[in-house]
Protein backbone atom coordinates (compact mmCIF):
# COMPACT_ATOMS: atom_id res chain seq x y z
CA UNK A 1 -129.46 76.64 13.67
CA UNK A 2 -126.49 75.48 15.70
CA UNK A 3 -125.34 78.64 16.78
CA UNK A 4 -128.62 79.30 18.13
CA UNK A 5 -128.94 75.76 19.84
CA UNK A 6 -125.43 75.98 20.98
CA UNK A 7 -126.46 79.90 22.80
CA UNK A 8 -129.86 78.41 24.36
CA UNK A 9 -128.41 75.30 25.90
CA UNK A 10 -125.99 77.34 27.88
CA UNK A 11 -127.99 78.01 30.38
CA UNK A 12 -129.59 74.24 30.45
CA UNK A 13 -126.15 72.87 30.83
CA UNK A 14 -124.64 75.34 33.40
CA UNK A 15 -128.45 74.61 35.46
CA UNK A 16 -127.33 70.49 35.81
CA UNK A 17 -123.61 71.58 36.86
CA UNK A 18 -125.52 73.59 39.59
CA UNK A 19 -127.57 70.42 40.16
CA UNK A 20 -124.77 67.59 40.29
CA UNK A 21 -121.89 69.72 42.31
CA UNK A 22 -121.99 67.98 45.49
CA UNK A 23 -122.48 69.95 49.29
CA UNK A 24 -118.77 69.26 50.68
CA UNK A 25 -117.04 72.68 51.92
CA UNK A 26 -117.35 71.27 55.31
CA UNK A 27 -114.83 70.20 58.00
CA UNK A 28 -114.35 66.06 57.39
CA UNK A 29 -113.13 65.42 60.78
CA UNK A 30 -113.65 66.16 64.39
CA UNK A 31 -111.13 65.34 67.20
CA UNK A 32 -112.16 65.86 70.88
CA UNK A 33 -109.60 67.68 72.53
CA UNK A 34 -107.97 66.53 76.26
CA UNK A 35 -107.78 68.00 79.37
CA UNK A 36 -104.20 67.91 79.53
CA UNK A 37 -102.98 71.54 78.49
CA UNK A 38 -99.96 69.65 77.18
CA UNK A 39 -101.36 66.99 75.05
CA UNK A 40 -103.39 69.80 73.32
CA UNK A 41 -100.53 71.82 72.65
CA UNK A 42 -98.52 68.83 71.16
CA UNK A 43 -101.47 68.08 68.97
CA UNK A 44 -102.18 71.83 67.58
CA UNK A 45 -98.98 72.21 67.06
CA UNK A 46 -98.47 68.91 65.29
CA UNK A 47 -101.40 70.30 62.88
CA UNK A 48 -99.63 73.49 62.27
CA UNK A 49 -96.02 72.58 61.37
CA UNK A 50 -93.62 74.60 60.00
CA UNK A 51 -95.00 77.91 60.94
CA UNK A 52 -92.82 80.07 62.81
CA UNK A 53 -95.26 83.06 63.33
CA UNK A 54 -97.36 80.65 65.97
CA UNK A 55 -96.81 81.67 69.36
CA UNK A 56 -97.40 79.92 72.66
CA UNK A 57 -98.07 81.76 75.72
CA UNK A 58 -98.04 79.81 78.99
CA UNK A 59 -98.93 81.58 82.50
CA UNK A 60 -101.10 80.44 85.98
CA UNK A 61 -104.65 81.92 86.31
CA UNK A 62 -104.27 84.07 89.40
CA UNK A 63 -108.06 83.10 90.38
CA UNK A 64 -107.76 79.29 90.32
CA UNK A 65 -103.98 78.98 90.67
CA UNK A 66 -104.50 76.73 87.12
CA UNK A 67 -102.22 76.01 84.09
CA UNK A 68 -103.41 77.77 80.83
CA UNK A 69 -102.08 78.49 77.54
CA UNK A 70 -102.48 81.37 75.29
CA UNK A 71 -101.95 80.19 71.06
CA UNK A 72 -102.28 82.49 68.19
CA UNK A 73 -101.04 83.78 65.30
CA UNK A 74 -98.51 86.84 65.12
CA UNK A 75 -99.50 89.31 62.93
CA UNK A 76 -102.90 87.59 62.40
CA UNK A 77 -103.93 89.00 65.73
CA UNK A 78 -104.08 92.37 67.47
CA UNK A 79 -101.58 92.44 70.44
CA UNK A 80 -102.88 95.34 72.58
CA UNK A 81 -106.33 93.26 72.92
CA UNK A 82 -104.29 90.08 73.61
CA UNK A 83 -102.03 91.74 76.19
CA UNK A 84 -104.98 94.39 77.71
CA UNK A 85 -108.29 92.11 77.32
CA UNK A 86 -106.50 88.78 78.27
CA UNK A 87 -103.01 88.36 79.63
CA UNK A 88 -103.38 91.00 82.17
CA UNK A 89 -106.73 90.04 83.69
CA UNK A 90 -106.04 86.36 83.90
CA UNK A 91 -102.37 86.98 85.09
CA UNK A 92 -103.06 90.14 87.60
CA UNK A 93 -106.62 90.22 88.93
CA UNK A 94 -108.97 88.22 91.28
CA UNK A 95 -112.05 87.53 90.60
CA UNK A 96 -114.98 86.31 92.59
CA UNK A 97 -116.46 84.47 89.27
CA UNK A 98 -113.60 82.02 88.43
CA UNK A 99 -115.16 81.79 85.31
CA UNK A 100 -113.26 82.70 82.08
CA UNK A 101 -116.15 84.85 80.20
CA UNK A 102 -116.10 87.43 83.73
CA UNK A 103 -112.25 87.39 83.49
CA UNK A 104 -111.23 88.88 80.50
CA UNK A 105 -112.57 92.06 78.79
CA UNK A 106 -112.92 90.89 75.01
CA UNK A 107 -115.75 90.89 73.29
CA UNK A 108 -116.12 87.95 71.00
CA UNK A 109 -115.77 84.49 73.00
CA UNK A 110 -117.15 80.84 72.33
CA UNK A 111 -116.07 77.37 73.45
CA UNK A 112 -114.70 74.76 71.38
CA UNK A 113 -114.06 70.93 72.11
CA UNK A 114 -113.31 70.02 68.65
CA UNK A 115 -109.32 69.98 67.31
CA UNK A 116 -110.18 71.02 63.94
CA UNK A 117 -112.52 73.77 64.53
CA UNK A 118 -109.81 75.48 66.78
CA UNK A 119 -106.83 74.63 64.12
CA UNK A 120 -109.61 77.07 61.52
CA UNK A 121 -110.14 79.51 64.05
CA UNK A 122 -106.56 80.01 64.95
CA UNK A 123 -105.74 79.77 61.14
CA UNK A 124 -108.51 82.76 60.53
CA UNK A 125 -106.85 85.21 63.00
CA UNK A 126 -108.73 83.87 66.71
CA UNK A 127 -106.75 83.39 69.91
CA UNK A 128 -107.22 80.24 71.24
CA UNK A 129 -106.88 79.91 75.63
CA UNK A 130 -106.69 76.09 76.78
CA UNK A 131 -106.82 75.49 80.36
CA UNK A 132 -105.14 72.61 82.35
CA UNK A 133 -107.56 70.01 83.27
CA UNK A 134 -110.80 71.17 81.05
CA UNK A 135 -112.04 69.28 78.04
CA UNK A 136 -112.97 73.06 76.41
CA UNK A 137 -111.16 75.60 75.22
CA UNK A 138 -111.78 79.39 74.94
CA UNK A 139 -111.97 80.73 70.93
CA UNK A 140 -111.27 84.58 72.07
CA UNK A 141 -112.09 87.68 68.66
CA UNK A 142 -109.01 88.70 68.62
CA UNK A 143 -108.56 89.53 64.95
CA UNK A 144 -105.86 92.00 63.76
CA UNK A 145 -104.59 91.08 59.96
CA UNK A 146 -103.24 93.82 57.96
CA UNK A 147 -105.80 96.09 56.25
CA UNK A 148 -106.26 99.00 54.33
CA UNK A 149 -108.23 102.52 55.16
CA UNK A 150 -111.63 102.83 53.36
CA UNK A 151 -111.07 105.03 50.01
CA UNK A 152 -112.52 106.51 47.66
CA UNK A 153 -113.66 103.72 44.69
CA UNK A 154 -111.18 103.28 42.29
CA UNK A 155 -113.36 101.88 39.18
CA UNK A 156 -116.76 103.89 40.19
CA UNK A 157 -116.01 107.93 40.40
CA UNK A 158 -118.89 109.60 41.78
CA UNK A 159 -119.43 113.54 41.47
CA UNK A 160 -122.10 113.89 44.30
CA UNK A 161 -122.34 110.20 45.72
CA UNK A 162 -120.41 108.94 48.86
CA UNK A 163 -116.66 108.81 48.46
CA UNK A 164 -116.13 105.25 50.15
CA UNK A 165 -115.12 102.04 48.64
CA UNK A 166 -115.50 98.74 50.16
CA UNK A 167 -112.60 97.12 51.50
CA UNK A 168 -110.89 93.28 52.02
CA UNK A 169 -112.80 92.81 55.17
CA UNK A 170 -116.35 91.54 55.40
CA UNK A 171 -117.37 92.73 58.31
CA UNK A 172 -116.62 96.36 57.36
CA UNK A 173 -117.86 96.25 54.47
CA UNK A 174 -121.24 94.46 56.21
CA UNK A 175 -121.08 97.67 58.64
CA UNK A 176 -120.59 100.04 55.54
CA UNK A 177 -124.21 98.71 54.25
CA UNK A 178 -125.80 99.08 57.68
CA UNK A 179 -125.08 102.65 57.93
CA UNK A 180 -127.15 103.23 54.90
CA UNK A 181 -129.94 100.62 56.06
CA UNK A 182 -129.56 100.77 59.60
CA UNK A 183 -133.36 98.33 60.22
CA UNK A 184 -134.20 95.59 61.87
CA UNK A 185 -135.30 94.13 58.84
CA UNK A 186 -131.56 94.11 57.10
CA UNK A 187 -130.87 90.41 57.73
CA UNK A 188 -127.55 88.33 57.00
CA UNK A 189 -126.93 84.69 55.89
CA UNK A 190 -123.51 83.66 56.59
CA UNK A 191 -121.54 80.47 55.35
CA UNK A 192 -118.32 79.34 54.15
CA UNK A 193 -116.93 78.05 50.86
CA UNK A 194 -113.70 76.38 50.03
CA UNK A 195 -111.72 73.36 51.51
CA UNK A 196 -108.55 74.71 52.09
CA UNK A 197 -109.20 78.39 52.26
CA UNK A 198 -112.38 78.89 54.36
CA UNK A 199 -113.81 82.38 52.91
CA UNK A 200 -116.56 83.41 54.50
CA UNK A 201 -119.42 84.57 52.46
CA UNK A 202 -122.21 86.67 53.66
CA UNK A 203 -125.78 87.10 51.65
CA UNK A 204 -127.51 90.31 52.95
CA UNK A 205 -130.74 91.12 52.25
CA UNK A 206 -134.13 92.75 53.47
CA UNK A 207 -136.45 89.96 55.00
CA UNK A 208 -139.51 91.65 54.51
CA UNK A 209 -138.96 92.51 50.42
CA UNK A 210 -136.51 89.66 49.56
CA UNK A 211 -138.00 86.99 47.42
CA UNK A 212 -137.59 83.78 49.79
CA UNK A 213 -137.25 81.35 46.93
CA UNK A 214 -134.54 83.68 45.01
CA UNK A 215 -132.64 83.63 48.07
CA UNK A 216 -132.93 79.75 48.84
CA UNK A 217 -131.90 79.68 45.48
CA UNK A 218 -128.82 81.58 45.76
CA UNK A 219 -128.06 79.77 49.02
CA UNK A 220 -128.18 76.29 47.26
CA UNK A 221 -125.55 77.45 44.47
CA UNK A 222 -123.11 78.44 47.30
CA UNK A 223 -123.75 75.69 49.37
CA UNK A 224 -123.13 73.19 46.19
CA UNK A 225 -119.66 74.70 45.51
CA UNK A 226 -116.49 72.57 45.93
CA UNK A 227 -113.68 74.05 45.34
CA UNK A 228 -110.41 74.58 47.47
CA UNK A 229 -110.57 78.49 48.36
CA UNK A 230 -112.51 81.14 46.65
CA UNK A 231 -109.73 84.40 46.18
CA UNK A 232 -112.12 86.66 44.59
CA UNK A 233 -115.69 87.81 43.97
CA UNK A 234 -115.05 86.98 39.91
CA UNK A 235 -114.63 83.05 41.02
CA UNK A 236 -117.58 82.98 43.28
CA UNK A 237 -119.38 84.77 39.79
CA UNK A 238 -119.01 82.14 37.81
CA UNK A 239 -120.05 79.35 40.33
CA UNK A 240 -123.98 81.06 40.98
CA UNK A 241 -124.26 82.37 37.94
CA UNK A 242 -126.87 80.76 35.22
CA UNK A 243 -125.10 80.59 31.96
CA UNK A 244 -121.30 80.51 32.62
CA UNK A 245 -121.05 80.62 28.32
CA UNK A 246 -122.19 83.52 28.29
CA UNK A 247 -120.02 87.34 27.71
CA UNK A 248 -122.63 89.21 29.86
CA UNK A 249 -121.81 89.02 33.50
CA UNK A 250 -125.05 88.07 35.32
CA UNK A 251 -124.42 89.44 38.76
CA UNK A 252 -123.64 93.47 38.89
CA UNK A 253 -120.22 93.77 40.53
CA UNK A 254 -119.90 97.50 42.90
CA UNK A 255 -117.35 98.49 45.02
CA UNK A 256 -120.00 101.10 46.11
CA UNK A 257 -121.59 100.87 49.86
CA UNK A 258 -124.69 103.22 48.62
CA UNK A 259 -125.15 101.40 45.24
CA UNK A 260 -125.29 98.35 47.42
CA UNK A 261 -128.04 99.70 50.02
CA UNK A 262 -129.52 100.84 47.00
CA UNK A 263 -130.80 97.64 45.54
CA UNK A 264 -131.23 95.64 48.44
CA UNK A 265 -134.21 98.48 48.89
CA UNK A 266 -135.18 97.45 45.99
CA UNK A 267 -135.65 93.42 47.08
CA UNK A 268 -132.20 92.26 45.93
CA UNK A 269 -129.74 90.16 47.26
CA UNK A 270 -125.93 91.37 48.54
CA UNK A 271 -123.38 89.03 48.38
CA UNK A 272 -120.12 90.10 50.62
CA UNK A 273 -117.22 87.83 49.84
CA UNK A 274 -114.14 88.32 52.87
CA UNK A 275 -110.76 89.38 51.20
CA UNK A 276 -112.74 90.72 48.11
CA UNK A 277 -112.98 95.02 47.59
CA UNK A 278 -116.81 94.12 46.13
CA UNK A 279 -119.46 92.98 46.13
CA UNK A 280 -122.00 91.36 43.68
CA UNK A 281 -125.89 91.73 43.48
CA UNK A 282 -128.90 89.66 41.69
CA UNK A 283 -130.84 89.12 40.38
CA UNK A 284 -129.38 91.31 37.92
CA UNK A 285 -130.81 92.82 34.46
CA UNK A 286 -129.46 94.10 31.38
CA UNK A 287 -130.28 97.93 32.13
CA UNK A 288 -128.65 98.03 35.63
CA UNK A 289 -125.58 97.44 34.06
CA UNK A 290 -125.81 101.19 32.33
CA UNK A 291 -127.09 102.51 35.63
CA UNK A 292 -124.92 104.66 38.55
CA UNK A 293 -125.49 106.04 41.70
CA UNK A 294 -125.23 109.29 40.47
CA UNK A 295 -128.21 109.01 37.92
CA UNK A 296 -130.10 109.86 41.09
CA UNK A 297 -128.02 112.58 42.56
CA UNK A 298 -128.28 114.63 39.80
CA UNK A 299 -131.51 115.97 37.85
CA UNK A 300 -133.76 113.37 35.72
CA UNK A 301 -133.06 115.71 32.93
CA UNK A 302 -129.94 115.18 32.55
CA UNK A 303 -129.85 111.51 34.04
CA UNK A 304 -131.80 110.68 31.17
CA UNK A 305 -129.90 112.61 28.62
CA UNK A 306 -126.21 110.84 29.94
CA UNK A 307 -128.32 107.19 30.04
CA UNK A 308 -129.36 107.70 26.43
CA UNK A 309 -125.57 108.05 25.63
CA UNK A 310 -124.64 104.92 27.04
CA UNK A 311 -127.43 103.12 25.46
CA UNK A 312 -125.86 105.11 22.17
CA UNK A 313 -122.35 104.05 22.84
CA UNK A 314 -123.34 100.74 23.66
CA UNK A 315 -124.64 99.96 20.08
CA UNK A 316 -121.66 101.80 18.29
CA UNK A 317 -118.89 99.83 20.22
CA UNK A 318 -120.91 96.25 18.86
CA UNK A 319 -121.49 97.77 15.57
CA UNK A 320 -120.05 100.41 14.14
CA UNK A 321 -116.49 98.56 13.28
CA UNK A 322 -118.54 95.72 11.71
CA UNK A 323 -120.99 98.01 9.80
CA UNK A 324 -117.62 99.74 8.52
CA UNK A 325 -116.18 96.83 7.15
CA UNK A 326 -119.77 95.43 5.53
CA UNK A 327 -120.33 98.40 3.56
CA UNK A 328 -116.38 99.11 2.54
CA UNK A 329 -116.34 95.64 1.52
CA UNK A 330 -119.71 94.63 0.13
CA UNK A 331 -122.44 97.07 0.75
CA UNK A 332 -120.31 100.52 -0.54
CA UNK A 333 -123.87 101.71 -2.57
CA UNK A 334 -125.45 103.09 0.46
CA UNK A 335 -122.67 105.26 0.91
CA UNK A 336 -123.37 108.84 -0.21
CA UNK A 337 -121.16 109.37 -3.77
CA UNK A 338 -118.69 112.48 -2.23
CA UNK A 339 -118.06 110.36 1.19
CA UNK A 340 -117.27 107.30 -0.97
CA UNK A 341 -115.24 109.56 -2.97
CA UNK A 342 -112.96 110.40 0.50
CA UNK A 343 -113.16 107.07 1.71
CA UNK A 344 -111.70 105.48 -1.95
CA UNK A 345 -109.46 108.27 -1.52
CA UNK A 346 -108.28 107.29 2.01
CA UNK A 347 -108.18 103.44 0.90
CA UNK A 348 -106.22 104.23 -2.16
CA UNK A 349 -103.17 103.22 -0.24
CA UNK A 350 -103.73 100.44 2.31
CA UNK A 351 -103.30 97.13 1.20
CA UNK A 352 -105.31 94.83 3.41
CA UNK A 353 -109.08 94.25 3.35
CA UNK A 354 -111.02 96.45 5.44
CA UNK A 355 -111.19 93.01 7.72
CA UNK A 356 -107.17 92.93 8.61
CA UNK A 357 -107.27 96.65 8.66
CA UNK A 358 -110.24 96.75 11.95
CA UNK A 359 -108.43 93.78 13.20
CA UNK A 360 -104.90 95.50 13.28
CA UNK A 361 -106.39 98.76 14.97
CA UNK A 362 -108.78 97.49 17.30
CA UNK A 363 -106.42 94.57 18.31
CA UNK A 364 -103.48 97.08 19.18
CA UNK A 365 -105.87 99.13 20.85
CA UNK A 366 -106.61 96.44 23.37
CA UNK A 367 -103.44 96.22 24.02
CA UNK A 368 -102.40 100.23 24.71
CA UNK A 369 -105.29 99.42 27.13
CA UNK A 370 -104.29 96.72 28.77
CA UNK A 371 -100.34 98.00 28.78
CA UNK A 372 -101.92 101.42 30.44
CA UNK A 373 -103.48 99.08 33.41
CA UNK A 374 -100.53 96.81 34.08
CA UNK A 375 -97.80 99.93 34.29
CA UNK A 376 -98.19 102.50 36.98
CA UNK A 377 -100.40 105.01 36.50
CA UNK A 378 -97.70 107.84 36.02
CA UNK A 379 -96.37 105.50 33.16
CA UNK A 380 -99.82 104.06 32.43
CA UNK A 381 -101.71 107.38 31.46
CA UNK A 382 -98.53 108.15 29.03
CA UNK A 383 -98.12 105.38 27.46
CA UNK A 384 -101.43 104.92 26.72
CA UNK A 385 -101.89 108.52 25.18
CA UNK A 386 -98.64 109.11 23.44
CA UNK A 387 -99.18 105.45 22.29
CA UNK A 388 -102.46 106.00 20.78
CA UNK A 389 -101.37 109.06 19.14
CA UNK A 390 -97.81 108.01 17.84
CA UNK A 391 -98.93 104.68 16.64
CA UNK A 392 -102.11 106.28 14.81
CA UNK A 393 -100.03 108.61 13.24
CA UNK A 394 -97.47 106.33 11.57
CA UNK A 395 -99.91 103.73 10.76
CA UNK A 396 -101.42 106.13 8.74
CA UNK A 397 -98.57 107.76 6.98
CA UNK A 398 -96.95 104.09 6.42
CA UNK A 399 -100.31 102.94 4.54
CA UNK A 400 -101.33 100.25 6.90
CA UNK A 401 -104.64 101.31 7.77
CA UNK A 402 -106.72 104.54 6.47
CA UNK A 403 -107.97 107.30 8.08
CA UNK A 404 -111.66 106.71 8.29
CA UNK A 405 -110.48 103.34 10.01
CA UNK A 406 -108.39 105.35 12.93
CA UNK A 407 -111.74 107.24 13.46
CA UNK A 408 -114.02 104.34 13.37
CA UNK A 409 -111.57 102.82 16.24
CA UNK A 410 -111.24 105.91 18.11
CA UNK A 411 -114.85 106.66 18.27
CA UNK A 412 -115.27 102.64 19.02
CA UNK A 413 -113.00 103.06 22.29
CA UNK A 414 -114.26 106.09 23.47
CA UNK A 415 -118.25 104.86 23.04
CA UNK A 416 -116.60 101.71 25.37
CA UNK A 417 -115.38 103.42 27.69
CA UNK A 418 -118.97 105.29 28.35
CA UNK A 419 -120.05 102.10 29.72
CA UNK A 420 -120.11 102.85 33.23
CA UNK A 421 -119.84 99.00 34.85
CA UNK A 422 -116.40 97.11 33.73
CA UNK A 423 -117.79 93.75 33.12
CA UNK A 424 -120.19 94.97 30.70
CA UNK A 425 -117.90 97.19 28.62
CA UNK A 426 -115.52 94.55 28.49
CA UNK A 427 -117.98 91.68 27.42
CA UNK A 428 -118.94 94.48 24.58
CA UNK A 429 -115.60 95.24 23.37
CA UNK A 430 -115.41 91.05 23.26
CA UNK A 431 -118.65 90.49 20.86
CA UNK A 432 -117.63 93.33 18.30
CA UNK A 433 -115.23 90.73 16.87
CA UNK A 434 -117.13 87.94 16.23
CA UNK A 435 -119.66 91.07 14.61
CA UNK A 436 -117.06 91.74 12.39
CA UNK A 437 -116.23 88.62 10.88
CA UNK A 438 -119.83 88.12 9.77
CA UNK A 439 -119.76 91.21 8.56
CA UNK A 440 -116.77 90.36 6.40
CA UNK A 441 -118.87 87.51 5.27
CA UNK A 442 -122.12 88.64 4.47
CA UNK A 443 -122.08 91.98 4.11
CA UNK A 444 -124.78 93.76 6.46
CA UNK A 445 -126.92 90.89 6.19
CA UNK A 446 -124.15 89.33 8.35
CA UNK A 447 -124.72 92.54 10.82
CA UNK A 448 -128.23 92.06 11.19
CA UNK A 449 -128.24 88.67 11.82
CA UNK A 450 -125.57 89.27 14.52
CA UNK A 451 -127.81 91.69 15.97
CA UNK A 452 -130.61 88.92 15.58
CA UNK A 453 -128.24 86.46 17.81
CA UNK A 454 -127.21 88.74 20.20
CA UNK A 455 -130.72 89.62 20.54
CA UNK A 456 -132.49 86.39 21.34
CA UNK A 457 -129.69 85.80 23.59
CA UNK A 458 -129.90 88.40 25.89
CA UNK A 459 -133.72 87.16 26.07
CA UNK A 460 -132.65 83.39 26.84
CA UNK A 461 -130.37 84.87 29.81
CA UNK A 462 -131.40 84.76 33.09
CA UNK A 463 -130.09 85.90 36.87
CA UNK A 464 -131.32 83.66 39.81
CA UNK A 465 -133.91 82.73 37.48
CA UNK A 466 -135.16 86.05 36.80
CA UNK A 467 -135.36 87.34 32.91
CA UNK A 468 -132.18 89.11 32.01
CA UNK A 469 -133.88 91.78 29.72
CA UNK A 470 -136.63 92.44 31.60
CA UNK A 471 -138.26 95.25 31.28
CA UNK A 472 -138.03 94.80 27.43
CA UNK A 473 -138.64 90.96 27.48
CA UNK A 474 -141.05 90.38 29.06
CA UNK A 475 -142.35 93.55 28.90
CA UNK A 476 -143.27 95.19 32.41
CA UNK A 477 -144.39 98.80 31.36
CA UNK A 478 -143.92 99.85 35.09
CA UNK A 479 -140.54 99.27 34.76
CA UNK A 480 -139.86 101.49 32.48
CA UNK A 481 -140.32 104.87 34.43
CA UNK A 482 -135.94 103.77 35.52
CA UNK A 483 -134.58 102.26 32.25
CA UNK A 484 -133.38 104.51 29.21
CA UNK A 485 -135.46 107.41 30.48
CA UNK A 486 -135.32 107.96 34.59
CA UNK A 487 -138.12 109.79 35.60
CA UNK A 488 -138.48 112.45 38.96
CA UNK A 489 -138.00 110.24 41.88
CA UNK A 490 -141.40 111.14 43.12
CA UNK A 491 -143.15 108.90 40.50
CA UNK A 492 -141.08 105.83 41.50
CA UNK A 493 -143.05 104.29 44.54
CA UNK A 494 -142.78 100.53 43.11
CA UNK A 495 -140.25 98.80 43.06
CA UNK A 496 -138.65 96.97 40.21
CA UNK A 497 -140.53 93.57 39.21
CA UNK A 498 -137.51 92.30 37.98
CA UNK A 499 -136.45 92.31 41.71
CA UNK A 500 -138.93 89.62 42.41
CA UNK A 501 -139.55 91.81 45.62
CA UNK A 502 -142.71 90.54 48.31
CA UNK A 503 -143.41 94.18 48.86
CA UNK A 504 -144.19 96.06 45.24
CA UNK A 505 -144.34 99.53 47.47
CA UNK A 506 -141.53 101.35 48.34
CA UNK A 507 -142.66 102.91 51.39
CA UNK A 508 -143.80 99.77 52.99
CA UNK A 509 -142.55 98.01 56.13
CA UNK A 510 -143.15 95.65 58.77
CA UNK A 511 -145.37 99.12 60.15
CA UNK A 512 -147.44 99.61 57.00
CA UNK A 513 -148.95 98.24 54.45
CA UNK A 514 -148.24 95.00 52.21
CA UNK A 515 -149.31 95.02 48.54
C-alpha cells in the first residue's frame, strides 16, 4: 500500500511546489538614465566590465549637429544593418524630421529610460543609440548571433512529411509554425524566465479553440519559476509539468514545425523556448506519444497496422525480460515440455540466476547505446553494431549468459527502439527493471502486479490537469477513431476531448459555427 500511496501523492506534492514557488524572474532594479551621453556611457560600461567584445561608437548627428553614441555587442549584432540602417543615415543625410525613428532605416526600435532594461537588451544582441542631452535612449533590432540553417530533424525522420527541423532561435521557429497556420486567430504569449539568463519563452496557441483556463494555467507555472537561466526545453519540462516523480514525460517534445501546427489545430498549447531546437506541447496524453506525422501521410491501413506495432513493442520492452526471468525461475510449468527442453539445454552452462543474467545483458546494452550516441556517428554506428555482435557472441560461448537470454534482449531493444518519441522509449526501457526484480521475487504474480502499478499510475497522471490516459480512462469513445486504430481522415471532424478545445468541430472558425 505504500508503493501505491507513494505513486498517487506525486502529483499532490509536485501541485504545492507549483503553488509555493514565488513570481520573481523580474528585473529588481530600475535606474533612470542622464542626459549626459558621457555619464551614461561610464555607467553601462561600469555594468558590463570585463567584456572586450563591447564596442562604443561615437559620431555627430548631421541633422541636429548633436553628440550620440552607438553601444553594442560584436558578434551579438549584425554589422551591415548597424553600418547601412544606422551609422550612415545619422552620419550622412539630412533630414527634415530631426527625429530618430525617420532617420534610420531599421525596423525594430523602442525607447528606454531605464539602466537595467538597456544593460538586458544590449546583453540579448540590441544596439543601444544614446544621444547628448536626452533622458531616452534608442533600443535599435539589430540582432545577428551565430545560427544554424534549418535541417532536416535529426530524432524525427519523416518519409513524406516536411523535411525541416526547428532551430535555436524563437522567432524562426515562431515563423516556421505560422507558415503552416498562417490566421489571425494563431495568437502568442510571450514572457521571460530566469534571473541571470533571460530566455524568452513564447506560448502559441489558437484563441478561438484554446481552453482559456489550460492556458492561464500553463502561464501561472512559468510565471512561478525561479531559477537563474533556463538552457533547455528538458528544464523548463520539469518546472510545468504535474508529477515531476514520474518516468512518463508529460509534455510531447517535437522538433517538427508540422507536428507542431498539427496540435495546436487540435486546441493545444505550443511552448517555444529561445536557444532550444524544440518545442513541447500539452496537454499531452499517453497515445500521442506513439503517434507521428506520418501516420497521416500515409494510408489508414497501414497507419493502423505500424501503430499496432508500437503498441506491441511497447508491452514487450516492459515485459518480456521480466516474464523471462518469472517463468525460468519460478513459473517454468507453463512452458511447453520440448522448449523447456532447449531452454534447460541453453541454461545448462550459465551460472547466474536468470536475474544477473537479464541484468548483465540489458545493462551492457544500455551502454553500446549510449557509447554509439556520445562517439561520432562514423564511430558510433560501428561500435554499436560490431559491439552488439562481438560481445553477444563471446558471452555466449564463455557461459555467461544463454542464448534464449541474447534473444530476449535483442528483441527487447529492437521493440524500444519502435517507439517513435525519445522520452517515452527511454522512460520504458527505465521501468523494465524495476519489472524484473518483482519478477525475480514473485514469480508472474510479481509481473502482474507490476502491470497493476504501472496501470493505475498512468490513470493518476495528468498534463495541465487533463487525464493522462484519456481516451482509455476516462473513456471518451469519440476519441478513439485516432488512438491504436486511425481511421480515414474524413471521419475525423472533432477534435480530441482530451485537448480541452472550446470548438469540438474541426472546420469551425471565427466565420462559422461554434459547437
Amino acid at each position: 500500500m505504500g508503493l501505491f500511496r507513494n505513486i498517487l501523492r506525486g502529483k499532490r506534492q509536485n501541485s504545492r511546489q507549483h503553488k509555493a514557488a514565488p513570481q520573481t524572474n523580474k528585473l529588481q532594479a530600475t535606474k533612470a538614465i542622464s542626459d549626459d551621453i558621457d555619464v551614461n556611457l561610464s555607467d553601462l560600461q561600469a555594468l558590463l566590465t570585463e567584456s572586450p567584445d563591447l564596442n562604443t561608437r561615437r559620431f555627430l548627428i548631421k541633422s541636429t549637429q548633436e553628440r550620440a553614441a552607438l553601444v553594442y555587442l560584436d558578434n551579438m549584432t549584425d554589422k551591415a544593418a548597424i553600418n547601412n540602417d544606422i551609422l550612415r543615415p545619422l552620419m550622412h543625410e539630412t533630414a527634415a524630421d530631426p527625429q530618430i525613428e525617420h532617420i534610420i532605416t531599421i525596423g525594430g526600435i523602442k525607447a528606454a529610460t531605464d539602466l537595467y532594461e538597456i544593460e538586458q537588451a544590449v546583453l540579448q544582441g540590441s544596439s543601444v543609440l544614446f544621444v547628448d542631452n536626452s533622458r531616452t535612449a534608442t533600443l535599435l533590432d539589430t540582432h545577428g548571433w551565430p545560427q544554424r540553417a534549418i535541417e532536416d530533424p535529426q530524432m524525427e525522420a519523416s518519409l513524406k512529411g516536411a523535411h525541416q527541423g526547428f532551430v535555436e532561435t524563437g522567432s524562426q521557429n515562431i515563423a516556421l509554425i505560422r507558415r503552416y497556420i498562417p490566421n489571425r486567430e494563431l495568437k502568442t504569449i510571450e514572457t521571460r524566465v530566469g534571473e541571470r539568463g533571460l530566455t524568452t519563452v513564447s506560448i502559441l496557441y489558437l484563441a478561438d479553440v484554446a481552453n482559456k483556463q489550460v492556458l492561464q494555467e500553463l502561464i501561472d507555472r512559468i510565471d512561478r519559476i525561479d531559477v537563474d537561466a533556463i538552457l533547455s526545453s528538458g528544464e523548463l519540462e520539469e518546472f510545468i509539468e504535474d508529477n515531476s516523480y514520474s518516468p512518463f514525460p508529460q509534455f510531447i517534445t517535437t522538433e517538427r514545425p508540422d507536428s507542431v501546427a498539427s496540435q495546436i489545430l487540435q486546441g493545444r498549447l505550443a511552448i517555444v523556448i529561445d536557444k532550444s531546437p524544440e518545442v513541447l506541447i500539452g496537454p499531452a496524453n499517453f497515445v500521442m506519444f506513439f503517434q507521428t506525422i506520418d501516420d497521416y501521410s500515409n494510408r489508414w491501413q497501414v497507419s493502423s497496422f505500424i501503430r499496432i506495432l508500437r503498441f506491441l513493442a511497447f508491452f514487450i520492452t516492459i515485459f518480456l525480460p521480466s516474464f523471462y526471468i518469472a517463468v525460468i525461475s519460478y513459473n517454468f510449468e507453463v512452458i511447453p515440455l520440448r522448449l523447456l527442453l532447449s531452454v534447460g539445454q541453453s541454461r545448462a552452462s550459465v551460472p547466474f540466476p536468470p536475474i544477473l543474467e537479464a541484468l548483465i545483458m540489458e545493462i551492457t546494452l544500455e551502454m553500446l547505446k549510449e557509447a554509439g550516441i556520445r562517439l561520432p556517428a562514423p564511430i558510433g554506428q560501428t561500435v554499436g553494431i560490431v559491439g552488439a555482435i562481438v560481445i553477444g557472441q563471446a558471452t555466449v560461448q564463455a557461459g555467461v549468459v544463454s542464448n534464449i537470454m541474447v534473444i530476449v534482449v535483442s528483441l527487447t531493444a529492437l521493440s524500444s527502439f519502435i517507439i517513435p518519441n525519445n522520452d517515452m522509449s527511454s522512460a520504458i526501457r527505465l521501468i523494465r527493471f524495476p519489472m524484473m526484480l518483482v519478477a525475480f521475487i514473485y514469480g508472474i504474480l510479481g509481473v502482474a502486479i507490476g502491470m497493476l502499478v504501472l496501470l493505475i499510475h498512468l490513470i493518476s497522471l495528468e498534463s495541465l490537469g487533463t487525464p493522462y490516459f484519456s481516451p482509455f480512462s476516462p473513456v471518451r469513445f469519440r476519441d478513439l477513431k485516432d488512438t491504436i486504430i486511425r481511421l480515414p481522415i474524413w471521419k475525423m471532424t472533432t477534435r480530441p476531448l482530451s485537448a480541452r478545445g472550446i470548438q469540438s468541430k474541426k472546420q469551425a472558425s471565427d466565420r462559422g459555427d461554434k459547437t
